[in-house]
C-alpha atoms as a PDB file:
ATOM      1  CA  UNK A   1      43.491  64.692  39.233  1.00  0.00           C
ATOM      2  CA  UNK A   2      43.000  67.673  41.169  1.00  0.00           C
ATOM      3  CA  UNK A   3      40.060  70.268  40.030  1.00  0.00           C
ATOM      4  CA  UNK A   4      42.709  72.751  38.884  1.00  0.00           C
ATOM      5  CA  UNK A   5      43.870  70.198  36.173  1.00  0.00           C
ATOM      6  CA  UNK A   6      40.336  69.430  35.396  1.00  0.00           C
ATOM      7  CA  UNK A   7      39.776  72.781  33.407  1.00  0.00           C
ATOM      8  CA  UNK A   8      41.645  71.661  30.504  1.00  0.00           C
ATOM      9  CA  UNK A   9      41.950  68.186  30.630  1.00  0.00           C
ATOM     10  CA  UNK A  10      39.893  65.277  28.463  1.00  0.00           C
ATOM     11  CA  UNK A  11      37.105  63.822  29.982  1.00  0.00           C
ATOM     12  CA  UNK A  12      36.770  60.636  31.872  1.00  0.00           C
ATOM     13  CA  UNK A  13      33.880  58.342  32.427  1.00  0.00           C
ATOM     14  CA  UNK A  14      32.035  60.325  35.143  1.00  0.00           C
ATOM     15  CA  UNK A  15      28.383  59.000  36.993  1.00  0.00           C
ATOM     16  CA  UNK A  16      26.164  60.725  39.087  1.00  0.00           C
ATOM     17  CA  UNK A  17      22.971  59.914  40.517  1.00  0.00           C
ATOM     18  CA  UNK A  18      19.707  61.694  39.440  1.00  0.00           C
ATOM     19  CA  UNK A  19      16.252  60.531  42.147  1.00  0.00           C
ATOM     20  CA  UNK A  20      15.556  57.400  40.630  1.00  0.00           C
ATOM     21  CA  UNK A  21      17.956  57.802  37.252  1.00  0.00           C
ATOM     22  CA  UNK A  22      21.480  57.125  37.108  1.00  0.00           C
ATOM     23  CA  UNK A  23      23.089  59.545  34.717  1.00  0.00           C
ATOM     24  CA  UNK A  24      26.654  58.933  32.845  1.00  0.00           C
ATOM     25  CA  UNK A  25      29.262  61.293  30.949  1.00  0.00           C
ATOM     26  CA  UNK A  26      30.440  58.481  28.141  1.00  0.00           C
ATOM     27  CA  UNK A  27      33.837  59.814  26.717  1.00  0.00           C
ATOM     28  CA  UNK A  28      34.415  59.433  22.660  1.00  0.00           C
ATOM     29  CA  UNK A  29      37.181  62.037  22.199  1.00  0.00           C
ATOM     30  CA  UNK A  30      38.421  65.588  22.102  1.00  0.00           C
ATOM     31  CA  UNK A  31      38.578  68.766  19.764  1.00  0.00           C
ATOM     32  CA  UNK A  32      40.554  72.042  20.301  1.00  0.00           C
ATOM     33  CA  UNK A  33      39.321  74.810  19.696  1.00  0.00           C
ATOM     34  CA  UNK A  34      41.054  78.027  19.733  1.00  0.00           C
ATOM     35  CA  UNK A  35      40.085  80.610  21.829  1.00  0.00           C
ATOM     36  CA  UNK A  36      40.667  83.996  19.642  1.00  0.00           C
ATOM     37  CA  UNK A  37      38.978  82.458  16.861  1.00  0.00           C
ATOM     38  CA  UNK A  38      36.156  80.671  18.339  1.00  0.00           C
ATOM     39  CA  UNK A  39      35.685  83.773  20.647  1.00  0.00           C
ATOM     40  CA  UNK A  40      35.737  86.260  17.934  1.00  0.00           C
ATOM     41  CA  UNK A  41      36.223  89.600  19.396  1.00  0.00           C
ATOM     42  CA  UNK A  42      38.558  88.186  22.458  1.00  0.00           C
ATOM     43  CA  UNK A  43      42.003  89.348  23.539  1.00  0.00           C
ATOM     44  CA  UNK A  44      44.442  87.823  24.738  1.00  0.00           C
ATOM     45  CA  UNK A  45      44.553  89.534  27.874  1.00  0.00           C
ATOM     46  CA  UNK A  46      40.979  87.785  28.471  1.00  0.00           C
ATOM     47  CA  UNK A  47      42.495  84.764  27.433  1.00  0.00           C
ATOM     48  CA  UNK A  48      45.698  85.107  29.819  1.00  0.00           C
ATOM     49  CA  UNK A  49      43.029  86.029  33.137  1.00  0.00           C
ATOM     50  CA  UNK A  50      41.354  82.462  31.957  1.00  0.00           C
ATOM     51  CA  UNK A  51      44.746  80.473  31.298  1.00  0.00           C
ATOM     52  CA  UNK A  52      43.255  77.557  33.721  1.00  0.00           C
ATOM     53  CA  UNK A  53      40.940  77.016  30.788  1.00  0.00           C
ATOM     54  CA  UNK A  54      43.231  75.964  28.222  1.00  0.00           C
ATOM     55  CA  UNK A  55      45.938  73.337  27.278  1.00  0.00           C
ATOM     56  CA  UNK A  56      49.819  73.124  26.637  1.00  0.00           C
ATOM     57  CA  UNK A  57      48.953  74.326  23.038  1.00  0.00           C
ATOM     58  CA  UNK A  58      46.932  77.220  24.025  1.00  0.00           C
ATOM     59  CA  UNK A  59      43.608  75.918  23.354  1.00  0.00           C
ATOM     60  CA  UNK A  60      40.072  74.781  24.940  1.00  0.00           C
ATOM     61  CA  UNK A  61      39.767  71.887  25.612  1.00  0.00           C
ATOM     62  CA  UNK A  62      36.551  70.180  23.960  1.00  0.00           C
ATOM     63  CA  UNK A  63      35.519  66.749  25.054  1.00  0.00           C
ATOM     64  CA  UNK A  64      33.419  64.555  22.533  1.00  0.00           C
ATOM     65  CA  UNK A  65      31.247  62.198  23.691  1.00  0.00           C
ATOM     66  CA  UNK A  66      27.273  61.463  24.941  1.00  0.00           C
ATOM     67  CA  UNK A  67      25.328  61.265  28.127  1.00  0.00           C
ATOM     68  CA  UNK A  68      23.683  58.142  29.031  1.00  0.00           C
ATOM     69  CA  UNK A  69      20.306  58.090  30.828  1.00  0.00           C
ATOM     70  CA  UNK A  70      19.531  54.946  32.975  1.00  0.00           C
ATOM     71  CA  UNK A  71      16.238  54.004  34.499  1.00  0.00           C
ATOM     72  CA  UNK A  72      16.303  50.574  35.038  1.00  0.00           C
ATOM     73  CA  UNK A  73      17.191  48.456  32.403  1.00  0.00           C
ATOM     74  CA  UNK A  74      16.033  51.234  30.034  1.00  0.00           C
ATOM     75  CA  UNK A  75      18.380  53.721  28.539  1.00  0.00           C
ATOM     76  CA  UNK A  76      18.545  56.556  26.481  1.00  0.00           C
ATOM     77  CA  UNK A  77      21.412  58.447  25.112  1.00  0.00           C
ATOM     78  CA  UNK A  78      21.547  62.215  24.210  1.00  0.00           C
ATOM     79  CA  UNK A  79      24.354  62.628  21.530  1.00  0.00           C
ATOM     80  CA  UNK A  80      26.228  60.078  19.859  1.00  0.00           C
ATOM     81  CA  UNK A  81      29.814  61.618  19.792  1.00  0.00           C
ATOM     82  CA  UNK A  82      31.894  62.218  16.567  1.00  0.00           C
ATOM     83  CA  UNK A  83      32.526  58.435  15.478  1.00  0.00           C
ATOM     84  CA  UNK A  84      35.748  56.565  14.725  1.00  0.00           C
ATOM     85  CA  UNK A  85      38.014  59.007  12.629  1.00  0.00           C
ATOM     86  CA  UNK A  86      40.096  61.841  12.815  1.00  0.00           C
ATOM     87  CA  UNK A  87      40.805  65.538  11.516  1.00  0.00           C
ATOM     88  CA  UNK A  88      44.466  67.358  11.991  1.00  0.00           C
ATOM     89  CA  UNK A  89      44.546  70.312  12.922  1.00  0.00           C
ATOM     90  CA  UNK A  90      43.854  72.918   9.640  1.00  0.00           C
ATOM     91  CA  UNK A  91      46.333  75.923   9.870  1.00  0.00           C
ATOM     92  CA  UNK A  92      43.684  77.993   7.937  1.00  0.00           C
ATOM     93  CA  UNK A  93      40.790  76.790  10.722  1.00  0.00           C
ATOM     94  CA  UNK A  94      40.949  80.049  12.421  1.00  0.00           C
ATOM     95  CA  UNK A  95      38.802  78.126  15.011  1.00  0.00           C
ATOM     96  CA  UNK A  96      38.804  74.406  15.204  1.00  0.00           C
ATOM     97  CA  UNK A  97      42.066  72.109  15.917  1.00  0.00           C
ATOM     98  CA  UNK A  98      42.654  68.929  15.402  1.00  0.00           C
ATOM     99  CA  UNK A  99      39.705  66.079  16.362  1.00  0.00           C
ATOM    100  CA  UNK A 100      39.295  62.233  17.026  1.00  0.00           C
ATOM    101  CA  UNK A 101      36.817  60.386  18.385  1.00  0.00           C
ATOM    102  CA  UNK A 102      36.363  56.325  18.755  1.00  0.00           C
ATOM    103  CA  UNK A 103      36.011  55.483  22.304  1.00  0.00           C
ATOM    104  CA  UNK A 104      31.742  55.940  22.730  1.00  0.00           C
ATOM    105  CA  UNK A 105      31.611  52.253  22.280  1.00  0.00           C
ATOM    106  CA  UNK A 106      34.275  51.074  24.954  1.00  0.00           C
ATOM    107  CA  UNK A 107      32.792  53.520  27.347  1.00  0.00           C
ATOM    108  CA  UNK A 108      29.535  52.582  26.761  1.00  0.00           C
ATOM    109  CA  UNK A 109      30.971  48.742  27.564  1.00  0.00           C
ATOM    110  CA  UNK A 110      32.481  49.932  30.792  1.00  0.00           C
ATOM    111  CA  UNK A 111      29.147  50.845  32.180  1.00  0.00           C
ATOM    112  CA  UNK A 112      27.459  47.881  30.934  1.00  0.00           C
ATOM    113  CA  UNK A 113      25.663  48.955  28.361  1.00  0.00           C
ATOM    114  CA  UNK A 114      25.455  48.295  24.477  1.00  0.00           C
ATOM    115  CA  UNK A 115      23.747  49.453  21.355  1.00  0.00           C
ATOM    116  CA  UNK A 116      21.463  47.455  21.646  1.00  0.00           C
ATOM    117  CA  UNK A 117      20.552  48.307  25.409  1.00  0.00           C
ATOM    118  CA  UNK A 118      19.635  52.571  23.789  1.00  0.00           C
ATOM    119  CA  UNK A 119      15.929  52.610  23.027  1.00  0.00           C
ATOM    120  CA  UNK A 120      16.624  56.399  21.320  1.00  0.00           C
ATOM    121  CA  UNK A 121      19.547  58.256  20.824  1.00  0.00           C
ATOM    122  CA  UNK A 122      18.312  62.393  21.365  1.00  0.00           C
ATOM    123  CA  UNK A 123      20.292  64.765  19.295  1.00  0.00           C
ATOM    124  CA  UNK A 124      20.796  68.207  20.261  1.00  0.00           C
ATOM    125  CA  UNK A 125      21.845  68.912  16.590  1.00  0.00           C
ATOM    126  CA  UNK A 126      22.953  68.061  13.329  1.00  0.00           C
ATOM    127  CA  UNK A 127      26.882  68.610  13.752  1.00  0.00           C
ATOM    128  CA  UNK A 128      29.125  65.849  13.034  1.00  0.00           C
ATOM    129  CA  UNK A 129      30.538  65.570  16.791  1.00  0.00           C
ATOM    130  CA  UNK A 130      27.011  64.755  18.287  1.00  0.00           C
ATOM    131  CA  UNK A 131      25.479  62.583  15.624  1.00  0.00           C
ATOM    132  CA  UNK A 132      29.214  60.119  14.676  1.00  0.00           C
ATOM    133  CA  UNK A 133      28.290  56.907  15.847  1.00  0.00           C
ATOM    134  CA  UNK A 134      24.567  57.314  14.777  1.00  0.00           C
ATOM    135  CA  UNK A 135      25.511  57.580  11.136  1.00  0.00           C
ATOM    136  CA  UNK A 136      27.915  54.913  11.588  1.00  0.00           C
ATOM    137  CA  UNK A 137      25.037  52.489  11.720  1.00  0.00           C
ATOM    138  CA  UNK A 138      25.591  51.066  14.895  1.00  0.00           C
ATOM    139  CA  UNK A 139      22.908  52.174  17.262  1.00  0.00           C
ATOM    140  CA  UNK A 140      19.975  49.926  14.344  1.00  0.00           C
ATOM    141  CA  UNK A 141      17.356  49.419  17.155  1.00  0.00           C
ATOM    142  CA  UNK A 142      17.126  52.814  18.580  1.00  0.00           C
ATOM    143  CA  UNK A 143      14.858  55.766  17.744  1.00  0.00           C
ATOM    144  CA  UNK A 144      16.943  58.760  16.693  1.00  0.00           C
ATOM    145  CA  UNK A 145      15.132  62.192  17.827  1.00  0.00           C
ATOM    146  CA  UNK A 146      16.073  65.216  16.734  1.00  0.00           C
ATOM    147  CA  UNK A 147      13.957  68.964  17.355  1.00  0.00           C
ATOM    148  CA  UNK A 148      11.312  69.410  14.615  1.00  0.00           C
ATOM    149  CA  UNK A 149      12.783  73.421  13.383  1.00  0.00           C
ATOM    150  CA  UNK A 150      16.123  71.068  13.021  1.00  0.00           C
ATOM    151  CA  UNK A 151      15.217  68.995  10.834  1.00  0.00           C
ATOM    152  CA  UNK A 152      13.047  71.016   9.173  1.00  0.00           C
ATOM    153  CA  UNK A 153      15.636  73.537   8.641  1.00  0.00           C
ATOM    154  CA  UNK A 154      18.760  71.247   7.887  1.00  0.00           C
ATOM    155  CA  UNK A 155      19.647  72.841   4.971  1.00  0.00           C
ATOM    156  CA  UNK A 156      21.731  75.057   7.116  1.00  0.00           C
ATOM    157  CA  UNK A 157      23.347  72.138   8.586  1.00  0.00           C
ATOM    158  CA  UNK A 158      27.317  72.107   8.916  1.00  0.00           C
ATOM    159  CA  UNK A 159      28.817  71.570   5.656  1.00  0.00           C
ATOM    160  CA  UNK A 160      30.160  68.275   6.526  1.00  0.00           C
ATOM    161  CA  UNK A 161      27.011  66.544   7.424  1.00  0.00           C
ATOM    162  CA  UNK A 162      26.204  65.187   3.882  1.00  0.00           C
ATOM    163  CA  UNK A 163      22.990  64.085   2.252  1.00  0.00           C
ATOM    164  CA  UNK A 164      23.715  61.195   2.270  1.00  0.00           C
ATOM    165  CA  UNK A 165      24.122  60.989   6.270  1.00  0.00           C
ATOM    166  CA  UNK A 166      20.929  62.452   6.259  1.00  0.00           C
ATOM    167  CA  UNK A 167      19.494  60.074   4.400  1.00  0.00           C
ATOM    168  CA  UNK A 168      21.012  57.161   6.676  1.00  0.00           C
ATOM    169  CA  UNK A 169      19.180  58.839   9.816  1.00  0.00           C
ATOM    170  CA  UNK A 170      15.976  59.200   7.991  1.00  0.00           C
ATOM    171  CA  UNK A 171      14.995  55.506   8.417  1.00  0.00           C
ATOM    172  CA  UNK A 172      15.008  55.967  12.215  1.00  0.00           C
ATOM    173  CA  UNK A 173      14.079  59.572  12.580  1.00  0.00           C
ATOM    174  CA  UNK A 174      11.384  60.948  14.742  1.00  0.00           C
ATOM    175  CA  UNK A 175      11.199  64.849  15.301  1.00  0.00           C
ATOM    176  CA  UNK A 176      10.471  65.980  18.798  1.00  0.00           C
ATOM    177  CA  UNK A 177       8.422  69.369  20.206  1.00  0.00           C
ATOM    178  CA  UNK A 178       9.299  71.603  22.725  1.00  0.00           C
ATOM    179  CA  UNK A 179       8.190  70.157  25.945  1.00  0.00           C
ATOM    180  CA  UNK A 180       8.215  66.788  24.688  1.00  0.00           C
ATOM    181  CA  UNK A 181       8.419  64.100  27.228  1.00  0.00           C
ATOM    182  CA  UNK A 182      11.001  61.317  25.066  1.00  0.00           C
ATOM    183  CA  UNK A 183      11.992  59.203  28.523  1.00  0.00           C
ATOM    184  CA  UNK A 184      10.862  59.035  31.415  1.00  0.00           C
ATOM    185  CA  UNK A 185      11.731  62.114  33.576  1.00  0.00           C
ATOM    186  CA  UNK A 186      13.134  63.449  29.819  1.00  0.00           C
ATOM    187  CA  UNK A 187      11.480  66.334  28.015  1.00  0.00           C
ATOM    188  CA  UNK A 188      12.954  68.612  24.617  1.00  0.00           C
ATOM    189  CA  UNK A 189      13.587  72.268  24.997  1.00  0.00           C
ATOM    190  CA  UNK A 190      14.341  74.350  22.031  1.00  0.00           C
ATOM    191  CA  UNK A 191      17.346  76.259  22.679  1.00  0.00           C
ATOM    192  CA  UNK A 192      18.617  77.543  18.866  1.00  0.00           C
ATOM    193  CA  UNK A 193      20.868  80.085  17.986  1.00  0.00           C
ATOM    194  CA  UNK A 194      24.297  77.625  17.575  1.00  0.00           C
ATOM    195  CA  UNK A 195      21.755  75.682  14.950  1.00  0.00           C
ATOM    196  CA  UNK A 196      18.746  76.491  14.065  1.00  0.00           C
ATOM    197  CA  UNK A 197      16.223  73.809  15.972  1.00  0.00           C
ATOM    198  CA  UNK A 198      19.065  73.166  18.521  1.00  0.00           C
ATOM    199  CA  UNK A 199      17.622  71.330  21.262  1.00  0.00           C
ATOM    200  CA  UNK A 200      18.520  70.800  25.318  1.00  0.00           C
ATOM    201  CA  UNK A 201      16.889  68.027  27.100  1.00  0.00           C
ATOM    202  CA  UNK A 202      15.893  68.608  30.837  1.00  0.00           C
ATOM    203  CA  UNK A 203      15.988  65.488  33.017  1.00  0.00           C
ATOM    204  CA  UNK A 204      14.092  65.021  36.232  1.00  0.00           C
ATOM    205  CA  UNK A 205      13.983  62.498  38.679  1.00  0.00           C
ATOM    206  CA  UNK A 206      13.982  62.697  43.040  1.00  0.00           C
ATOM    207  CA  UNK A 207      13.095  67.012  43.187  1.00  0.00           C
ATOM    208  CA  UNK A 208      16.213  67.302  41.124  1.00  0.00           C
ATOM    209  CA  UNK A 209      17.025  68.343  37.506  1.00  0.00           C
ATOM    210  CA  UNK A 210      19.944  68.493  35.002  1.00  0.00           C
ATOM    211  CA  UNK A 211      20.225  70.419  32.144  1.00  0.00           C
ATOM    212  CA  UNK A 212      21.577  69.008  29.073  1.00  0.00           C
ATOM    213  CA  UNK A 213      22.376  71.703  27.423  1.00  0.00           C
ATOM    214  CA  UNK A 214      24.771  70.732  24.495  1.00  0.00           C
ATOM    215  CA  UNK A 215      25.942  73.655  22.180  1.00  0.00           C
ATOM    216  CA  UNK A 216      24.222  76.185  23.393  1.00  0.00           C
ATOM    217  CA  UNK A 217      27.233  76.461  25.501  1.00  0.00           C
ATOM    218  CA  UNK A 218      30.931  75.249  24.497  1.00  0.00           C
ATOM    219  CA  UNK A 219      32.884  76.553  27.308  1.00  0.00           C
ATOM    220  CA  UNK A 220      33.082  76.898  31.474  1.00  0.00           C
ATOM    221  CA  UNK A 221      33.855  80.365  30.554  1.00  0.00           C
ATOM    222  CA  UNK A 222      30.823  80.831  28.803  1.00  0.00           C
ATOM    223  CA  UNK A 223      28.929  80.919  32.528  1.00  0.00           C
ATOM    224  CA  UNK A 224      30.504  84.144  33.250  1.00  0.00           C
ATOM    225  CA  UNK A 225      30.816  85.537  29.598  1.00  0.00           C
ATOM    226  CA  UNK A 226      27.625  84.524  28.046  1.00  0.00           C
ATOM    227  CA  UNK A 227      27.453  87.666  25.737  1.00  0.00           C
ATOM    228  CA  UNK A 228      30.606  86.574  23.918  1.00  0.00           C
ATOM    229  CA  UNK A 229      30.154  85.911  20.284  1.00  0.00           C
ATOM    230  CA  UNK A 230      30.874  81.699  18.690  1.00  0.00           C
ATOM    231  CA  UNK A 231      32.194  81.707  15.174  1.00  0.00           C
ATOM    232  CA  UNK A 232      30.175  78.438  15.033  1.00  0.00           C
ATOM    233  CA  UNK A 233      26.709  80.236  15.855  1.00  0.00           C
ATOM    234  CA  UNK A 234      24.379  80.329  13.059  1.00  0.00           C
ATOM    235  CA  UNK A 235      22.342  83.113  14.650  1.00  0.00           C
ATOM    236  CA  UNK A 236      24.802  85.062  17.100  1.00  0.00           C
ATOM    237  CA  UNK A 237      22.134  87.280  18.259  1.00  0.00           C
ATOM    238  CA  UNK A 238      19.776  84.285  19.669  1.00  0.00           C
ATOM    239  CA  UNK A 239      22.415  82.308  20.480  1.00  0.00           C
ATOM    240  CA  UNK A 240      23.582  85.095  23.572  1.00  0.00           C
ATOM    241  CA  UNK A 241      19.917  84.957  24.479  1.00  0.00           C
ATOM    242  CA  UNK A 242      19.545  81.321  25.135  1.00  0.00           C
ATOM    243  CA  UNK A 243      22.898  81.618  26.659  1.00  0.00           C
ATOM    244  CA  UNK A 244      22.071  83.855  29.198  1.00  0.00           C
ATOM    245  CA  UNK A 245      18.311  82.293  29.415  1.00  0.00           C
ATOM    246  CA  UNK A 246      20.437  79.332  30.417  1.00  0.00           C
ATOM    247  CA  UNK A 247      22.590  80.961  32.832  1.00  0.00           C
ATOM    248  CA  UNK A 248      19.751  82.290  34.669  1.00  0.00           C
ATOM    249  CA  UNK A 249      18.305  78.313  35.073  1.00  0.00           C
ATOM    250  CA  UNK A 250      21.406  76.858  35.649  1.00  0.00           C
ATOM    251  CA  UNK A 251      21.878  79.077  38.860  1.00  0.00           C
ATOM    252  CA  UNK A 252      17.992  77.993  40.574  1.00  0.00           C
ATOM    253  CA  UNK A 253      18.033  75.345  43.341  1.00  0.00           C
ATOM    254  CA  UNK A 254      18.465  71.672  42.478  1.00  0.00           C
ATOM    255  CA  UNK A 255      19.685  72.380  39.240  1.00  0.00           C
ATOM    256  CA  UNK A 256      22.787  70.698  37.982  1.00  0.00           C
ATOM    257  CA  UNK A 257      24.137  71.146  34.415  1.00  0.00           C
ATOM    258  CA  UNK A 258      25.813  68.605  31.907  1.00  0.00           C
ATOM    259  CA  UNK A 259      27.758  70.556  29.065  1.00  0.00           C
ATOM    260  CA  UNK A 260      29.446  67.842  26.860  1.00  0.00           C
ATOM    261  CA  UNK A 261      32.693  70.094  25.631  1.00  0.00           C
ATOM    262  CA  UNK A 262      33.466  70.937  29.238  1.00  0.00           C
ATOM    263  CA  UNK A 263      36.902  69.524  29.496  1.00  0.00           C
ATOM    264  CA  UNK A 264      36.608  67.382  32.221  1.00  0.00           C
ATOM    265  CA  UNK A 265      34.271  69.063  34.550  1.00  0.00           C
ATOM    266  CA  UNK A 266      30.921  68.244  32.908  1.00  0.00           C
ATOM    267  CA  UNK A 267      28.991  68.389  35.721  1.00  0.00           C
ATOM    268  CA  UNK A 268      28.206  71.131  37.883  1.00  0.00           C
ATOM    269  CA  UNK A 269      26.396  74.092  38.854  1.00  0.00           C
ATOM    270  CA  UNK A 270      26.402  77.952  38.139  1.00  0.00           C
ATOM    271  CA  UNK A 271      27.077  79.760  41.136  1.00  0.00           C
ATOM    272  CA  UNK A 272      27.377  83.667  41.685  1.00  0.00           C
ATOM    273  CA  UNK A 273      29.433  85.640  43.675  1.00  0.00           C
ATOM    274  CA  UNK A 274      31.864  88.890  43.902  1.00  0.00           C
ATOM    275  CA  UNK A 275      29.767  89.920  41.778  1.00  0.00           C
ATOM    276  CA  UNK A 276      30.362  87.269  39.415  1.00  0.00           C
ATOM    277  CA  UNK A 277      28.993  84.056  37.909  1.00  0.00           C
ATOM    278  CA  UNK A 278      30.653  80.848  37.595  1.00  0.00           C
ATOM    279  CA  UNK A 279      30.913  77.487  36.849  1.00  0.00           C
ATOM    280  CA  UNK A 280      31.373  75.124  39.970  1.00  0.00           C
ATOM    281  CA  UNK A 281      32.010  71.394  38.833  1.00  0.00           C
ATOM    282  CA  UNK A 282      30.772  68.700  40.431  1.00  0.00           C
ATOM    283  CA  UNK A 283      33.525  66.561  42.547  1.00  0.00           C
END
């Protein structure tokens, strides 16, 4: 697959190596999201200048899934996809197609790893595509970590993340600070305004760094356009902030970035120039 095709296709198992850490994109599915509605305020002439971006059906392309952290034999994973089910597509979703999810485990398999091998699983939030397979009770022996002003606040939580999931993550549960080291080379940084306690984790290993920046940004397009609005922003005012906080960071040296709904170009770097910013995947 060329890099073209990679804008708006579903993700594939993807590796790269971090100093001393070997870090993994591990695929569990795919949502669509489309762009007018999840971009409220967007036209479609902005939409037909960023056609590269979306599919045969005229939407983003969203991969699902988690990132794997390797150190040795120890691993941690940040985000535990959306699970084994399915959603169609809603006609009166003004912003969310149709979802699935189910292939975290296989992927997982493929790089030789299984529950069992995930000491903690670190959630950036408390949406259903990032915590599936965690409330699915399959990841018993790990630690689940999730920000502090999350948890504390999870009242505001998306509608479809019930009490009683709650209650199944509470066994495991720890809350983590801001600046938290949770693995080594790992540490928390509160990034909120798509949730209230959302969290990024920044990994370091060898002079380098990645940013795992989950939610805080959705789209590649996002790099260039961080002042667009998200429907699914809880607070759209500190949610541009930490988006172009984040742009800023992603665009120092030795700084790669990992955003999990990136179609297939996860990986990569913000790079500026014609007086732009973009995003510049990783081969």
């Amino acid at each position: 697959m060329d890099e073209q095709q990679r804008w708006n296709a579903v993700a594939g198992l993807r590796s790269i190596e971090l100093g001393d850490l070997r870090v993994s994109y591990v695929p569990d599915g795919v949502v669509g999201l489309k762009p007018r509605g999840w971009f409220p305020g967007t036209t479609d002439d902005d939409w037909r200048d960023r056609a590269q971006h979306l599919d045969g059906t005229g939407q983003l392309v969203a991969s699902i899934g988690g990132l794997l952290v390797e150190r040795g034999s120890r691993a941690l994973l940040v985000d535990a996809g959306f699970g084994p089910s399915s959603r169609p597509d809603d006609p009166a979703n003004p912003a969310v197609g149709a979802t699935r999810g189910g292939a975290l485990l296989e992927d997982l398999a493929a790089l030789g790893r299984s529950p069992e091998d995930v000491e903690a699983v670190a959630i950036t939030h408390l949406h259903t595509d990032h915590i599936g397979w965690v409330h699915e009770g399959v990841f018993t022996t790990a630690r689940v970590l999730v920000a502090e002003p999350e948890w504390q606040r999870r009242d505001q939580r998306a509608a479809d993340v019930t009490d009683a999931v709650l209650a199944g993550l509470e066994a495991q549960l720890d809350t983590v600070r801001d600046g938290q080291e949770v693995f080594p080379g790992v540490r928390v940084r509160y990034s909120a305004g798509h949730t209230p306690g959302h969290a990024s984790y920044v990994i370091t290993s060898g002079g380098q760094r990645l940013i795992a920046f989950g939610d805080a940004l959705h789209s590649a397009v996002q790099i260039a356009e961080p002042g667009w609005p998200v429907w699914a922003d809880v607070d759209r005012e500190e949610a541009v902030r930490t988006r172009r906080d984040l742009v800023r960071e992603l665009q120092r040296p030795a700084t790669t970035g990992f955003g999990v709904h990136f179609a297939d170009v996860q990986f990569g770097r913000a790079v500026t120039g014609s007086g732009t910013t973009r995003w510049q995947p990783l081969p």
